[in-house]
Protein backbone atom coordinates (compact mmCIF):
# COMPACT_ATOMS: atom_id res chain seq x y z
CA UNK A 1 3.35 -42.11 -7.76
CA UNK A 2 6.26 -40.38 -6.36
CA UNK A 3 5.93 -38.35 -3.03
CA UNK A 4 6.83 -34.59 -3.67
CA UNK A 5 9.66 -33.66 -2.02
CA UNK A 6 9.47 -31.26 0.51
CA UNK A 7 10.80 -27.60 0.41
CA UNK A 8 11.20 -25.03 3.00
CA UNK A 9 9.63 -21.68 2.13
CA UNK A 10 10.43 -18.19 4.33
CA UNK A 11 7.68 -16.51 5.32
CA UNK A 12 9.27 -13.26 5.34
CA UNK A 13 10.37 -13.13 1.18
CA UNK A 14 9.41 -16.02 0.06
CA UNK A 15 12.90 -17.83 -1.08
CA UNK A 16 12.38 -21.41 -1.28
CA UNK A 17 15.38 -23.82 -0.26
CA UNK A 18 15.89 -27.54 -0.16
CA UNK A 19 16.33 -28.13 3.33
CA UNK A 20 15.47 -26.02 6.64
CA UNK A 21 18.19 -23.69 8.04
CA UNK A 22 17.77 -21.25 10.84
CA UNK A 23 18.75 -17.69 8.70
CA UNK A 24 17.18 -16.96 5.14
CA UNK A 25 20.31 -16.09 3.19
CA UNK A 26 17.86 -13.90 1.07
CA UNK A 27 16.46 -11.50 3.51
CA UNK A 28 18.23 -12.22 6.72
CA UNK A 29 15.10 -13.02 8.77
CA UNK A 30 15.48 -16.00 11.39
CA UNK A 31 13.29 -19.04 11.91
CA UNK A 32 11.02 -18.13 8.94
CA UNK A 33 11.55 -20.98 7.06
CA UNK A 34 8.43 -23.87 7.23
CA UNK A 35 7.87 -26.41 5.10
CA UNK A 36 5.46 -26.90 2.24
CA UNK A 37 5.03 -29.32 -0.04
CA UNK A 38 6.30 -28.40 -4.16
CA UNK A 39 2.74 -29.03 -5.19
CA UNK A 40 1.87 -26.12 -3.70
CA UNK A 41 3.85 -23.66 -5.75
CA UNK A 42 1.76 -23.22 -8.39
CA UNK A 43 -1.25 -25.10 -7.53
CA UNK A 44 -3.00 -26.25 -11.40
CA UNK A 45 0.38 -25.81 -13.32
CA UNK A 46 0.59 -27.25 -16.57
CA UNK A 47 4.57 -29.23 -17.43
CA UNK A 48 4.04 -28.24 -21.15
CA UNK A 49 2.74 -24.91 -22.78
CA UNK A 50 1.98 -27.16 -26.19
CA UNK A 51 -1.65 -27.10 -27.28
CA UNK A 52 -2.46 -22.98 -25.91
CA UNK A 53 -4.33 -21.02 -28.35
CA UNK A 54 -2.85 -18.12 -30.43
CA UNK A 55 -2.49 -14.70 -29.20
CA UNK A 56 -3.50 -11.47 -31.18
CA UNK A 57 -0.58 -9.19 -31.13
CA UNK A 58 -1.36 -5.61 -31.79
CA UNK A 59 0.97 -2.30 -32.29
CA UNK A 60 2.03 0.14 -30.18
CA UNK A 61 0.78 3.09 -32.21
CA UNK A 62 -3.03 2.86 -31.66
CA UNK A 63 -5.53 4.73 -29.60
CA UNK A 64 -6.93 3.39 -26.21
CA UNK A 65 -9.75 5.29 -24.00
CA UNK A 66 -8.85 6.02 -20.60
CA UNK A 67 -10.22 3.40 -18.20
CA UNK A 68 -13.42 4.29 -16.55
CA UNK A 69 -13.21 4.84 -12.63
CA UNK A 70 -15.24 4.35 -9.60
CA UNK A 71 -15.45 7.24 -7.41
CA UNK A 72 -16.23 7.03 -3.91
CA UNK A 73 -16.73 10.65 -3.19
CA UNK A 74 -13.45 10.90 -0.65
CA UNK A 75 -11.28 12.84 -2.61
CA UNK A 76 -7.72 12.20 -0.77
CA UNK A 77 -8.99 8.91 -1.24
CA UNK A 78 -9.04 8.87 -4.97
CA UNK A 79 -6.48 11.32 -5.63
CA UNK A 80 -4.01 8.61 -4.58
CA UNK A 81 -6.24 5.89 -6.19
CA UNK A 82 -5.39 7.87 -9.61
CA UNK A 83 -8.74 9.50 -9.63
CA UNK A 84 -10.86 6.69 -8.33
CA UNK A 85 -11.32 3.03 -8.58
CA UNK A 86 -10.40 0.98 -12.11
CA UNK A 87 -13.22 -1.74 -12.04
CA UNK A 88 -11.40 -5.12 -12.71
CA UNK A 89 -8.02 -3.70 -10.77
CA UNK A 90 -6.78 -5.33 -7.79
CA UNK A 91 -5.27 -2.77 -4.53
CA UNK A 92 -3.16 -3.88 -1.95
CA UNK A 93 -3.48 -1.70 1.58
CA UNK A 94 -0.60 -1.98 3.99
CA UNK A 95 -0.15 -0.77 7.27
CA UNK A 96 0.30 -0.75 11.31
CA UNK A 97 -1.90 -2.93 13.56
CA UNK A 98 -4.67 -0.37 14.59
CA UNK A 99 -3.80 2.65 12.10
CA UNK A 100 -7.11 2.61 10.82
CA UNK A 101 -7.26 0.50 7.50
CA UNK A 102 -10.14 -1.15 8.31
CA UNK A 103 -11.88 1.99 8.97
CA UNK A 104 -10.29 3.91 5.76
CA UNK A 105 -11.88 0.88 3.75
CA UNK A 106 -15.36 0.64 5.31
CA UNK A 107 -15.71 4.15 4.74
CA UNK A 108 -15.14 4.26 1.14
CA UNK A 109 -17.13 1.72 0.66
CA UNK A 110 -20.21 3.36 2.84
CA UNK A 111 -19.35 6.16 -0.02
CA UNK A 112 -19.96 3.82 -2.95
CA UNK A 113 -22.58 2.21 -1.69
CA UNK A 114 -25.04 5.47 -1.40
CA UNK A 115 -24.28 5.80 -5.03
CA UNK A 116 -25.84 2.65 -5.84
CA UNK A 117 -22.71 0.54 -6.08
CA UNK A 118 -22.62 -2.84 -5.20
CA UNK A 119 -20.02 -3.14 -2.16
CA UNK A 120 -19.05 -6.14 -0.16
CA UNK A 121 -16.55 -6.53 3.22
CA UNK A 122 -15.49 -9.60 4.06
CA UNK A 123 -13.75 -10.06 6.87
CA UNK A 124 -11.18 -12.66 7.97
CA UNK A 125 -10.59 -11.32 11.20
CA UNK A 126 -13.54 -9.87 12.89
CA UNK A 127 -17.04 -11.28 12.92
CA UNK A 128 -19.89 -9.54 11.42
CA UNK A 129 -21.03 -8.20 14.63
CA UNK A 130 -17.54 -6.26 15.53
CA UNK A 131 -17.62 -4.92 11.92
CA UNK A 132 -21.22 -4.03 13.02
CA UNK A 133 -20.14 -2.40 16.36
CA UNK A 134 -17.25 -0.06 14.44
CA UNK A 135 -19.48 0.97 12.12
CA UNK A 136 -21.90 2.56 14.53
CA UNK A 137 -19.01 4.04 16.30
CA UNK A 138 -18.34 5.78 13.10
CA UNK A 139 -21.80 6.18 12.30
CA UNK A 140 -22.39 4.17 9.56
CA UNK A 141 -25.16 1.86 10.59
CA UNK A 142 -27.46 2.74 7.67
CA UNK A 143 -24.74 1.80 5.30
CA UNK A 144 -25.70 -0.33 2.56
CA UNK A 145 -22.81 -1.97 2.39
CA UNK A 146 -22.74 -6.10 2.79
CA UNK A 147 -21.15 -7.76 5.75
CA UNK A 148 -19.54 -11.60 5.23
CA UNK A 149 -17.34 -12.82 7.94
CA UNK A 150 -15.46 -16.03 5.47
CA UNK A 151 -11.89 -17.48 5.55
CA UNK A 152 -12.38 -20.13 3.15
CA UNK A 153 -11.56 -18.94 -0.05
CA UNK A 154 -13.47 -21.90 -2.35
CA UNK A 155 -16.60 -19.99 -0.16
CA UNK A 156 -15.63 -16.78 -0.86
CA UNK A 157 -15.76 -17.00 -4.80
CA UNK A 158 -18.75 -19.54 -4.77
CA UNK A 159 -20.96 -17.02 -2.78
CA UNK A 160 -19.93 -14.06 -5.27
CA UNK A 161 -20.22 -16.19 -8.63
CA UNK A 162 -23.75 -17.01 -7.28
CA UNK A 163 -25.02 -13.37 -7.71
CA UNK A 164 -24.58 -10.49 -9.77
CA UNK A 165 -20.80 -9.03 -9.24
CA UNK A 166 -20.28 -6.30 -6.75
CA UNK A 167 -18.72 -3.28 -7.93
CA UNK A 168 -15.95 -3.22 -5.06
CA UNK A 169 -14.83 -6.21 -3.06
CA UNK A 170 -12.45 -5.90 0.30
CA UNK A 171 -11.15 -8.68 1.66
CA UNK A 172 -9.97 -7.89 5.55
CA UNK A 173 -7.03 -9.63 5.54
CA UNK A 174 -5.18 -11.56 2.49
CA UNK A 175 -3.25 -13.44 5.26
CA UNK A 176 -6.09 -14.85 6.67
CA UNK A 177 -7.77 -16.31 3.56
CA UNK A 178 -7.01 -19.94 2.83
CA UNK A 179 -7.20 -22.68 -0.38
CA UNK A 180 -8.19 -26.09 0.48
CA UNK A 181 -5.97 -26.68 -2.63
CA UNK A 182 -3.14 -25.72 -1.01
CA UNK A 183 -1.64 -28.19 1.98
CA UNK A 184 0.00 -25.26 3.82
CA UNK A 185 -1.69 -23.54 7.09
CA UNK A 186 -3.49 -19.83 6.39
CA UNK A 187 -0.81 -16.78 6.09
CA UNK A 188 2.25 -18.92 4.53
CA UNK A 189 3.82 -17.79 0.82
CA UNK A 190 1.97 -20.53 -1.03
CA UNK A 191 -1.74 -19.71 0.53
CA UNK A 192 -0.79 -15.83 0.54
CA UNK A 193 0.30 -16.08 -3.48
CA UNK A 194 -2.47 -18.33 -4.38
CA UNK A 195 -5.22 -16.64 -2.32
CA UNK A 196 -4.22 -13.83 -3.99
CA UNK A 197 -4.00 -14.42 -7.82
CA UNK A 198 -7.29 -16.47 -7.36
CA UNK A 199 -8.94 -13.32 -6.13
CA UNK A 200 -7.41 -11.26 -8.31
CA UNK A 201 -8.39 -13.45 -11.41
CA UNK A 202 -12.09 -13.43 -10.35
CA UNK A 203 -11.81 -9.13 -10.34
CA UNK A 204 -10.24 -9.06 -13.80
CA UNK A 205 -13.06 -11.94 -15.29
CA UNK A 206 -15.85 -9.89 -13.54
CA UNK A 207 -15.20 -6.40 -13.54
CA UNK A 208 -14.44 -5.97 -9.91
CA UNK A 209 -12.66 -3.54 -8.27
CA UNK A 210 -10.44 -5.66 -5.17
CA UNK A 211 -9.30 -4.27 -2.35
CA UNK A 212 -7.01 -6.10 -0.45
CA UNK A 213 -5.44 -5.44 3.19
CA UNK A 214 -2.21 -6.99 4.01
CA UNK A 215 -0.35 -6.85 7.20
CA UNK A 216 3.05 -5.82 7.54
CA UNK A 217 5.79 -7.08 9.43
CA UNK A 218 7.89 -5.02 12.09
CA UNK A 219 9.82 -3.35 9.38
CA UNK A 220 7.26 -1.69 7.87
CA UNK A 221 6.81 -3.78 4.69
CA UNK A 222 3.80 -5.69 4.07
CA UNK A 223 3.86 -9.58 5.31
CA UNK A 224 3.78 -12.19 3.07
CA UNK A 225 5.68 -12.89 -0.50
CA UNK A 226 6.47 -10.13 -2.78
CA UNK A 227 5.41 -11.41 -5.13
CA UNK A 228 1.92 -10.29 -4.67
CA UNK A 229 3.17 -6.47 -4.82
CA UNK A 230 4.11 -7.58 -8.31
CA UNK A 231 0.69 -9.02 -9.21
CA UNK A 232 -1.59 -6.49 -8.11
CA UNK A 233 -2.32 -2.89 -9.91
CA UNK A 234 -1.64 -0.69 -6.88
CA UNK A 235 0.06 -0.73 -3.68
CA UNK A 236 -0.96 1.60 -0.94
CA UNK A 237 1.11 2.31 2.62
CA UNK A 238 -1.35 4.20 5.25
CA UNK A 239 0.74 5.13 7.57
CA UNK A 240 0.89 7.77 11.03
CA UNK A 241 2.27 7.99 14.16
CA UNK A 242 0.17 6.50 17.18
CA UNK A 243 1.02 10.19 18.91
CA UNK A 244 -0.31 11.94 16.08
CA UNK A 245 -3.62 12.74 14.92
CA UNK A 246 -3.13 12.73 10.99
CA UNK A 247 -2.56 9.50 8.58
CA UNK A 248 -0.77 9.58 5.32
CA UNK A 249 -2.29 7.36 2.59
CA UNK A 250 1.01 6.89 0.24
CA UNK A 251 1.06 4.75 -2.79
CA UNK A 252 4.34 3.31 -3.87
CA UNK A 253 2.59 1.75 -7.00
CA UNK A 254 0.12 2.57 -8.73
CA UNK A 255 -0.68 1.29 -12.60
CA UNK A 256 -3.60 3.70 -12.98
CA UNK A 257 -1.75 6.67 -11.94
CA UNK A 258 0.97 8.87 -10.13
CA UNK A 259 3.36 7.10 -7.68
CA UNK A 260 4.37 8.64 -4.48
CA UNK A 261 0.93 10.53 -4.43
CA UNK A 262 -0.49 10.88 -0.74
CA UNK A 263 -3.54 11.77 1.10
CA UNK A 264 -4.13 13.19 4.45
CA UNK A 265 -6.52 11.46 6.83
CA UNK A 266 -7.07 12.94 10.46
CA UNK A 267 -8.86 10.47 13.03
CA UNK A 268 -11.12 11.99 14.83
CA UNK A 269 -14.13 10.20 16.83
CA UNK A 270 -16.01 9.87 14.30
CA UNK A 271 -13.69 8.20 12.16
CA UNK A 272 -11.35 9.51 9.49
CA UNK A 273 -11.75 13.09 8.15
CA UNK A 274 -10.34 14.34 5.04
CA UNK A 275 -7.85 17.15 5.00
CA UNK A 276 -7.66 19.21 2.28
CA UNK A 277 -5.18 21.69 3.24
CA UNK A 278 -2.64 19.36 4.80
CA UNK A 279 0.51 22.46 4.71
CA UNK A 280 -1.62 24.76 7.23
CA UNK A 281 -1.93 21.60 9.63
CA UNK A 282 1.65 20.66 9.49
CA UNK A 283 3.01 24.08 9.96
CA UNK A 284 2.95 25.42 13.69
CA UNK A 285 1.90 29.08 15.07
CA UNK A 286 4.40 31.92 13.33
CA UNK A 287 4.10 33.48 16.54
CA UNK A 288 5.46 31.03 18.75
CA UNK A 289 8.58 30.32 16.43
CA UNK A 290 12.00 29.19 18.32
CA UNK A 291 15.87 28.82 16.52
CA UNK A 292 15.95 25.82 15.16
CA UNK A 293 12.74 25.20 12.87
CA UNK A 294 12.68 26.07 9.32
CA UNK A 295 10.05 25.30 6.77
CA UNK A 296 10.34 22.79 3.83
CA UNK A 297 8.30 23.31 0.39
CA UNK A 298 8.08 19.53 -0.60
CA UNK A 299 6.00 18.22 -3.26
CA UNK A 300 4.58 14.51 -2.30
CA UNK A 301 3.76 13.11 -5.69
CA UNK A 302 1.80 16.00 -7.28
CA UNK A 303 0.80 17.98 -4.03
CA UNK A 304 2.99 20.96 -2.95
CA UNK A 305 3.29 20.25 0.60
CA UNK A 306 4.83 22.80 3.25
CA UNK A 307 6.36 21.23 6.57
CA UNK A 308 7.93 22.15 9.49
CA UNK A 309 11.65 20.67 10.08
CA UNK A 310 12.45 20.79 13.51
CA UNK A 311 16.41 20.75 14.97
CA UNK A 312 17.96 20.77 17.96
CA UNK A 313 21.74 20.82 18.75
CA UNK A 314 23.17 20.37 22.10
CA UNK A 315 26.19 19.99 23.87
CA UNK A 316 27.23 16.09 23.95
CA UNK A 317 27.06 14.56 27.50
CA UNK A 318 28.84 11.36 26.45
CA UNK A 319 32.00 11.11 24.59
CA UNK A 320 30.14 9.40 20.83
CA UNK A 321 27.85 12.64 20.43
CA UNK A 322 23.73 11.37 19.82
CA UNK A 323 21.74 11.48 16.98
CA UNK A 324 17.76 11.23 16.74
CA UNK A 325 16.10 11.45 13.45
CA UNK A 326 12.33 11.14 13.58
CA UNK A 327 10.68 11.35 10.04
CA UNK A 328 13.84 12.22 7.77
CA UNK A 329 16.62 9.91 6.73
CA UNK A 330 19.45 9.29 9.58
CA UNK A 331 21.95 8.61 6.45
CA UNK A 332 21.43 12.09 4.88
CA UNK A 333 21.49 14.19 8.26
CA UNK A 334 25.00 12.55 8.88
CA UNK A 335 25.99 13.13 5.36
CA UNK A 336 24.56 17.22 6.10
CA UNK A 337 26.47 17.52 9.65
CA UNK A 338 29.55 16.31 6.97
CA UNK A 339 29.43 19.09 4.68
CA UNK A 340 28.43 21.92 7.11
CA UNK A 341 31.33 21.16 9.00
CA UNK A 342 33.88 20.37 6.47
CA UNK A 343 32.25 23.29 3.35
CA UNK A 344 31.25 25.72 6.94
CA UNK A 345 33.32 25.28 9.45
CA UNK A 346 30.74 25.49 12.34
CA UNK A 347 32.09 22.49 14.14
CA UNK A 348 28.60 20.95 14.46
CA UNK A 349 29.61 17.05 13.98
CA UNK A 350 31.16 16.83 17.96
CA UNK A 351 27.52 17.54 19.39
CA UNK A 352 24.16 16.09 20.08
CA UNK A 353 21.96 16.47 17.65
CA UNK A 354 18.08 16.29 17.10
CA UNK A 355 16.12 16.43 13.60
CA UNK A 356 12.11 16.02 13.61
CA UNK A 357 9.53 16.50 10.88
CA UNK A 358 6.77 18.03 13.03
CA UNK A 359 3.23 16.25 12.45
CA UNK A 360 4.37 12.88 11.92
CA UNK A 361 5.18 12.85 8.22
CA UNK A 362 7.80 11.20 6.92
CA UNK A 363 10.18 12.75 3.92
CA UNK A 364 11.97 11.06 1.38
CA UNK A 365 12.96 13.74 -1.33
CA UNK A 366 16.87 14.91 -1.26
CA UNK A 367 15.34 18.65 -1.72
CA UNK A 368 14.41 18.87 2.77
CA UNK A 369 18.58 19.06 2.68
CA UNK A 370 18.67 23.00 3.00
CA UNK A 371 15.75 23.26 5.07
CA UNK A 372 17.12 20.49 7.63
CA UNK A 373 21.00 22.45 7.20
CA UNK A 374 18.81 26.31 7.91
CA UNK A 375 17.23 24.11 11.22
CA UNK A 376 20.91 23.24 12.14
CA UNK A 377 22.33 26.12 11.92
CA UNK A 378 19.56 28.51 13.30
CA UNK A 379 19.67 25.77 16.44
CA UNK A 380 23.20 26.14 16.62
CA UNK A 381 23.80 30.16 16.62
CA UNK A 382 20.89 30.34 18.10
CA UNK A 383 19.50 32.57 15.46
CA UNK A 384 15.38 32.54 15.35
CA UNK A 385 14.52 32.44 11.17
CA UNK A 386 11.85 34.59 9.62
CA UNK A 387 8.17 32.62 10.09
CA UNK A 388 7.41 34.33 6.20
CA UNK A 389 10.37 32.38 5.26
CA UNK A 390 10.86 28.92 3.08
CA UNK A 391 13.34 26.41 2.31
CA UNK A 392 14.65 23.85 -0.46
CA UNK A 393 17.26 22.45 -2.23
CA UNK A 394 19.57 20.00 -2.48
CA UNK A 395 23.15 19.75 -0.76
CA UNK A 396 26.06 18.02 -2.46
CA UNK A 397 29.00 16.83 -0.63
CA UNK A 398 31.01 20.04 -2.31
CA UNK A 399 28.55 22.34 -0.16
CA UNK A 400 26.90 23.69 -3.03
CA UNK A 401 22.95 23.83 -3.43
CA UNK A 402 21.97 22.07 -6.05
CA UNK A 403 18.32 23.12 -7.70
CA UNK A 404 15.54 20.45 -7.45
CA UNK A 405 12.22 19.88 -9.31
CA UNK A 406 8.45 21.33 -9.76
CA UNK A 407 10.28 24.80 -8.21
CA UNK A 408 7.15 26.61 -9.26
CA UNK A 409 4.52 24.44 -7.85
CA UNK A 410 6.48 25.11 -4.16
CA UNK A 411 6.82 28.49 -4.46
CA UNK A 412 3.09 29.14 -5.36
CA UNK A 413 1.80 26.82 -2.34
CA UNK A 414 3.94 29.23 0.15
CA UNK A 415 2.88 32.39 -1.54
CA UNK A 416 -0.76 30.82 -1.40
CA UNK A 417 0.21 30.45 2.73
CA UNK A 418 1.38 33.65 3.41
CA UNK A 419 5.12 33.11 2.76
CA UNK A 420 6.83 36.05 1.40
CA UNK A 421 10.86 35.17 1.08
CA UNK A 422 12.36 31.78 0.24
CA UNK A 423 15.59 30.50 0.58
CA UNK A 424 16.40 28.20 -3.05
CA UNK A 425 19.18 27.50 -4.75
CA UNK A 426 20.43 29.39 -7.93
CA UNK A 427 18.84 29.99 -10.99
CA UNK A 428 14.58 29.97 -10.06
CA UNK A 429 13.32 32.91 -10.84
CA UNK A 430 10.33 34.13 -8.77
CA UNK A 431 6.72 34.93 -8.70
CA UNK A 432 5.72 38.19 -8.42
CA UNK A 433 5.18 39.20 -4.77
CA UNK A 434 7.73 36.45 -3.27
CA UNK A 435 11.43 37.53 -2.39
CA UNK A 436 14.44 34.89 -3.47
CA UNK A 437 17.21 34.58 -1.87
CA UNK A 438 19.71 32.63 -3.75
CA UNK A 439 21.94 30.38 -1.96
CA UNK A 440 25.16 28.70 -4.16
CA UNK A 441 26.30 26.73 -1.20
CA UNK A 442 26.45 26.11 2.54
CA UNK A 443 28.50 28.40 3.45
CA UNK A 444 26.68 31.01 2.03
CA UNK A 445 23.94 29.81 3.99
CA UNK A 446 25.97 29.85 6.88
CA UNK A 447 26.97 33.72 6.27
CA UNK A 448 23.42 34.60 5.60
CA UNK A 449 21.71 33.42 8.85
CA UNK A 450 24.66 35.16 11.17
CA UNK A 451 23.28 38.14 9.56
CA UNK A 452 19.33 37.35 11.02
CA UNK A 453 18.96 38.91 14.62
């Protein structure tokens, strides 16, 4: 019998190559390439698909209930879920060392299991007695909730095909979970991607709902092949700033439900608290207002969400003038100092400038443009804005304000905080009690705010 030949695997993406180099040309990363044997692709794999048995193939036109869900009684929890657990669906959790995963997790399932769900933690990383020890801390000592402290995964299923199956399973981490079918050490792409669809595979034959925590490298993204983002039903991101108080639970994927929904945790001694008006925690005092800060009606999947965008423009003290961008896009804040200063004239792009999203949240949606151009230019005339006041829309590289989605749903969460004028672009029409001021482009914008004293 022929030896398999041996292929070098990056840990980073998972590319396979025939022989080691020091750079993966896929994803750039540097001595992530270690070798594994080609048996331990796809460990079981059949050469021919002759000899299956025959599918039923069914039309799309049909009626189909929805799928029944598992709540655990944390509702930020299960509004990103998609309204609570699928049994037989596999999760993925992703996040920073320390950010509070573990603790997110064990509190669910604490939730499920006073409802007379089965729940089980196993952990690959801590030993039943520190999983003990944090649950006191949070005090959860009378949970119901069983403890297994197991890396091996041919354990792992043999122990849960012995008893009834639990209703929710967490396994703390994938990376640590190994296959004595597979000759590669614990964490690599082959034990990652077979730990995985093995575990996933039990959940779908049993009913189970899986939880899985993966860690993620220094980029952000979670560790390991993607692969497994691919095979699993949801992907979730929790995700905070060490200085901060408050943790965003963001899914990116999500089968069952919404994409880019979030939830907002806040950790506190006793562990993580819900919060169920996020906009009054992210906004600061009205009173205390300074030039420069503006607020931004977002929507984060289907939550209306009102932040506070920060700005600061100085004086350069070197000849390149600095930029900081702390939860916004460093790409789109150059591309906004562009248009004020060719559409506006203010002469903006020859100084220092300073952009942060106040509370640690980080935004994605092109409609924060205005409300990050009114922070600009309020720090730059040194103009205070309104504190009844609210931004959004989005700013094309003609200077004009282009109008955005779910208008309605951000007007109605100010309104709902005490907001009484907003600044949007053309065409929304407004609810009754809230002022609009229409903005067509930047320099309007510009022309409007030398008018605030």
């Amino acid at each position: 019998m022929a030896r398999p030949s041996p292929r070098y695997a990056c840990q980073s993406c998972g590319t396979a190559y025939p022989k080691w180099s020091g750079r993966c040309e896929s994803c750039g990363s540097w001595n992530s390439l270690t070798e594994e044997s080609d048996s331990a692709a796809i460990p079981g794999a059949k050469t021919s698909a002759r000899g299956g048995r025959v599918i039923q193939l069914e039309p799309v036109k049909g009626t189909s209930a929805p799928p029944p869900r598992l709540l655990t009684g944390m509702a930020e929890f299960d509004r990103v879920c998609g309204g609570g657990l699928v049994p037989g669906s596999a999760l993925l959790v992703g996040g920073d060392p320390g950010i509070g995963k573990s603790t997110l997790l064990l509190q669910a399932l604490t939730a499920l299991a006073k409802s007379g769900k089965v729940a089980v933690y196993i952990s690959g990383e801590e030993g039943i007695d520190q999983t003990r020890l944090r649950a006191k801390r949070l005090g959860l000592e009378d949970s119901k909730v069983q403890l297994a402290a197991e890396t091996s995964l041919r354990d792992i299923l043999t122990t849960l095909d012995s008893e009834s199956p639990p209703a929710v399973l967490v396994i703390d981490s994938i990376q640590t979970v190994w296959s004595d079918a597979i000759e590669s050490a614990p964490g690599t792409v082959s034990q990652v991607r077979a730990c995985a669809q093995e575990l996933i595979r039990y959940a779908k034959r049993r009913g189970t709902a899986l939880l899985l925590i993966g860690h993620v490298t220094k980029d952000g993204q979670i560790a390991g092949p993607r692969v497994v983002e691919h095979m699993v039903d949801a992907v979730l991101y929790f995700e905070g700033e060490r200085g901060h108080q408050f943790r965003i639970l963001r899914a990116v994927k999500n089968r069952f439900g919404p994409t880019d929904e979030i939830g907002v945790f806040e950790m506190l001694e006793q562990g993580l608290t819900e919060v169920a008006n996020p906009s009054s925690l992210f906004l600061g005092p009205k009173e205390s207002r300074a030039s420069g800060a503006a607020v931004f009606a977002g929507v984060e999947g289907t939550r209306p969400l009102l932040v506070e965008i920060q700005a600061l423009v100085a004086q350069a003290s070197y000849g390149a003038p600095r930029r900081a961008v702390v939860g916004w896009d460093s790409a789109r804040l150059a591309m906004v100092l562009a248009v004020l200063d060719a559409r506006a004239g203010i002469g903006i792009s020859a100084q220092d400038v300073y952009l942060n999203v106040a509370g640690g949240l980080r935004i994605g949606e092109p409609a924060a443009d205005l409300a990050a151009a009114g922070a600009l230019v309020s720090s730059h005339l040194g103009v205070v804005l309104p504190p009844d006041t609210v931004f959004f829309g989005e700013i094309g590289l003609s200077g004009t304000i282009r109008p955005v989605g779910q208008a309605d749903a951000r007007l109605k969460e100010a309104q709902k905080l005490g907001f009484r004028r907003a600044f949007v672009p053309p065409g929304i029409s407004a609810p009754k009690g809230l002022e609009l001021t229409q903005v067509p482009s930047v320099g309007a914008l510009v022309a409007l705010l030398k008018t605030i004293h």
